[in-house]
Protein backbone atom coordinates (compact mmCIF):
# COMPACT_ATOMS: atom_id res chain seq x y z
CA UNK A 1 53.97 180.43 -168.08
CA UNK A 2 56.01 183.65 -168.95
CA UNK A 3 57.35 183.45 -166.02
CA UNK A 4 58.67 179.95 -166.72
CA UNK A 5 59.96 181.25 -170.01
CA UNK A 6 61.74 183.83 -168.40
CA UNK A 7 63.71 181.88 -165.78
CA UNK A 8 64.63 179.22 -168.75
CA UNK A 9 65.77 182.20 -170.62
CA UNK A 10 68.35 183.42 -168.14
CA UNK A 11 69.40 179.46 -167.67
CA UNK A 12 70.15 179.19 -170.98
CA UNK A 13 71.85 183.05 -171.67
CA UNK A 14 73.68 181.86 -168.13
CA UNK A 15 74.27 178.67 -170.08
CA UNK A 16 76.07 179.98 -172.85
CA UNK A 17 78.13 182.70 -171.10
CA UNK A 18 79.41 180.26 -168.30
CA UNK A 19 82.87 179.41 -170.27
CA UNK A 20 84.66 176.80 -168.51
CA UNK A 21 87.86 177.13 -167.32
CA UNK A 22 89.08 175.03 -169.81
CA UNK A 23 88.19 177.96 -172.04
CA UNK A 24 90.58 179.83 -170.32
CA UNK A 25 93.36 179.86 -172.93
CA UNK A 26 96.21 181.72 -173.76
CA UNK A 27 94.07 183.73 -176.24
CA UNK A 28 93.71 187.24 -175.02
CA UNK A 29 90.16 187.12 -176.68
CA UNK A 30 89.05 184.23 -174.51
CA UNK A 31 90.79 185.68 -171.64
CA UNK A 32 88.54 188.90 -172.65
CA UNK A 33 85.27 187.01 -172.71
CA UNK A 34 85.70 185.14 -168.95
CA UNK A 35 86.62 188.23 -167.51
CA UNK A 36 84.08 190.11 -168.48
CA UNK A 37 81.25 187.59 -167.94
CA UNK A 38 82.98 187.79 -164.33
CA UNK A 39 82.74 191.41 -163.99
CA UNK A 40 79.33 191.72 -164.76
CA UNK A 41 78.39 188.85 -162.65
CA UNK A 42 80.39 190.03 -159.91
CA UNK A 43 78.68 193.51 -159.92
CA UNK A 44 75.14 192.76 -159.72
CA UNK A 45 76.71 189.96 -156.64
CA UNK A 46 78.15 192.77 -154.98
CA UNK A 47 74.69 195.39 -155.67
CA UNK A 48 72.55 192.63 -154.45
CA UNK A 49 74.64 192.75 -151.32
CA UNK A 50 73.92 196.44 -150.75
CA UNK A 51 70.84 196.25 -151.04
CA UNK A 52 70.14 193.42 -149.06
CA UNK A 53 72.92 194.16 -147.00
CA UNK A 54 76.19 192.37 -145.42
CA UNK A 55 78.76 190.90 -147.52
CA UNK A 56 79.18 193.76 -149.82
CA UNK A 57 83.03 194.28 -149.18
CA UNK A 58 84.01 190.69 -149.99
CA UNK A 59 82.16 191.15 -152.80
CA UNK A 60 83.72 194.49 -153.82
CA UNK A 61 86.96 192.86 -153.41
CA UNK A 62 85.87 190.30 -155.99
CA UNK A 63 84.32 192.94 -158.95
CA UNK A 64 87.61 194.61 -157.98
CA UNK A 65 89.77 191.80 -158.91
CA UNK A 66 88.12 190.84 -162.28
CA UNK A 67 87.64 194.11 -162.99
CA UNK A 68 91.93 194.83 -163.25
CA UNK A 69 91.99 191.04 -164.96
CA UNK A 70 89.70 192.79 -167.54
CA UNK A 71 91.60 195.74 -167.71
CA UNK A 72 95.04 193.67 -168.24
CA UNK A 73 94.01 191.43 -171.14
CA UNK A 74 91.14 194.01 -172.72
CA UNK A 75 93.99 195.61 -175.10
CA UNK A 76 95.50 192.66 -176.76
CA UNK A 77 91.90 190.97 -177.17
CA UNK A 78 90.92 192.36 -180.63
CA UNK A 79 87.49 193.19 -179.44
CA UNK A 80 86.51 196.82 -179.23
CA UNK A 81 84.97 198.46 -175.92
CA UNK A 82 81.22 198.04 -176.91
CA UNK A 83 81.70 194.62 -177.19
CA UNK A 84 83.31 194.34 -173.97
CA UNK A 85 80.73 196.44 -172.30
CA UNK A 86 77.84 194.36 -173.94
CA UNK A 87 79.00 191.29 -172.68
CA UNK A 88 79.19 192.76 -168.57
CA UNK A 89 76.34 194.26 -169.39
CA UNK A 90 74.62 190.97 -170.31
CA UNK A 91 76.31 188.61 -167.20
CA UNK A 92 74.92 191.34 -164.86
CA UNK A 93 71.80 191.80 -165.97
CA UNK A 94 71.25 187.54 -166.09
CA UNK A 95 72.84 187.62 -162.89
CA UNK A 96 70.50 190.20 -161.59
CA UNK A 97 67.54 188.43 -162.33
CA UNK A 98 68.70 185.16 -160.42
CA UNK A 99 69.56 186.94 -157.39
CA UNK A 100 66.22 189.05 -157.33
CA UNK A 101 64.24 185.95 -158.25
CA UNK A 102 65.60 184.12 -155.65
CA UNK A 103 65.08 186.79 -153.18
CA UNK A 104 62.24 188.31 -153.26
CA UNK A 105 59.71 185.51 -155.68
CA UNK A 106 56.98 184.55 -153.61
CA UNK A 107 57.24 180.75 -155.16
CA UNK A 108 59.82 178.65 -152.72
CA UNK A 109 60.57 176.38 -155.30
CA UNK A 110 61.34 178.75 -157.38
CA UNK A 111 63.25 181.12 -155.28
CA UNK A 112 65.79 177.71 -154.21
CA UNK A 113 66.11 177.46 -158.38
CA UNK A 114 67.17 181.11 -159.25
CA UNK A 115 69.36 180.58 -156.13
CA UNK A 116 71.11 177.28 -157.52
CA UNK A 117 71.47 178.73 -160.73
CA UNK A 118 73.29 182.10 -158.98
CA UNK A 119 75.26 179.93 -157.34
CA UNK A 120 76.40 177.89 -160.25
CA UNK A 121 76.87 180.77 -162.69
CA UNK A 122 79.29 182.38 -160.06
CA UNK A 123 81.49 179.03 -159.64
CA UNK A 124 83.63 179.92 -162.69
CA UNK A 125 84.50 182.87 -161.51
CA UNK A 126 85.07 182.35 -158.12
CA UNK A 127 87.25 179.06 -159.31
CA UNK A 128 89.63 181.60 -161.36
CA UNK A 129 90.40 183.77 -157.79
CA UNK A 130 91.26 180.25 -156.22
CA UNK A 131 93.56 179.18 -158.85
């Protein structure tokens, strides 16, 4: 039952910080907020891959990318470094747990959940390095 708890947890944290596109905007601030949630996400993709192994330079590639988006649109956001910090901090750690659940859980079903929800939570972000 905790366990249950837990994974609905991260769904709905990965709920709220999965901004749409739409909420792309012109406003540094929101600009602030996807990038970030990218970063983080994109770091624990690209740590899973180490440990795991293969993939890990594409994914570099990618942390890389939203990591100079962040970097661009960080000093006109209005929101100070801790805040930034907290919310990469937040997408990895979410992330994280997805991509270990789905890894390593001994439950299948549950393993092919964490893995859908990775999967989904990382479609934002990879949408924005299409566009």
């Amino acid at each position: 039952m905790v366990a249950l708890k837990t994974f609905i947890g991260l769904f709905g944290l990965l709920s709220l910080l999965a901004m749409p596109l739409a909420a792309l905007t012109d406003a540094p601030r929101e600009r602030t907020q996807v990038f970030a949630v990218c970063l983080g996400r994109a770091s624990a993709e690209m740590e899973h891959r180490w440990l795991i192994g293969g993939g890990a330079e594409a994914e570099q590639d990618r942390r890389a990318m939203f990591e100079m988006l962040l970097d661009t649109v960080a000093p006109n956001s209005g929101l100070a470094g801790p805040q930034i910090l907290d919310m990469r901090i937040r997408a990895k750690m979410a992330q994280a747990q997805l991509l270990q659940i789905a890894t390593f859980h001994t439950d299948p079903d549950r393993k092919r959940r964490a893995a859908a929800a990775a999967r989904q939570a990382m479609r934002p972000c990879s949408a924005l390095l299409l566009s």
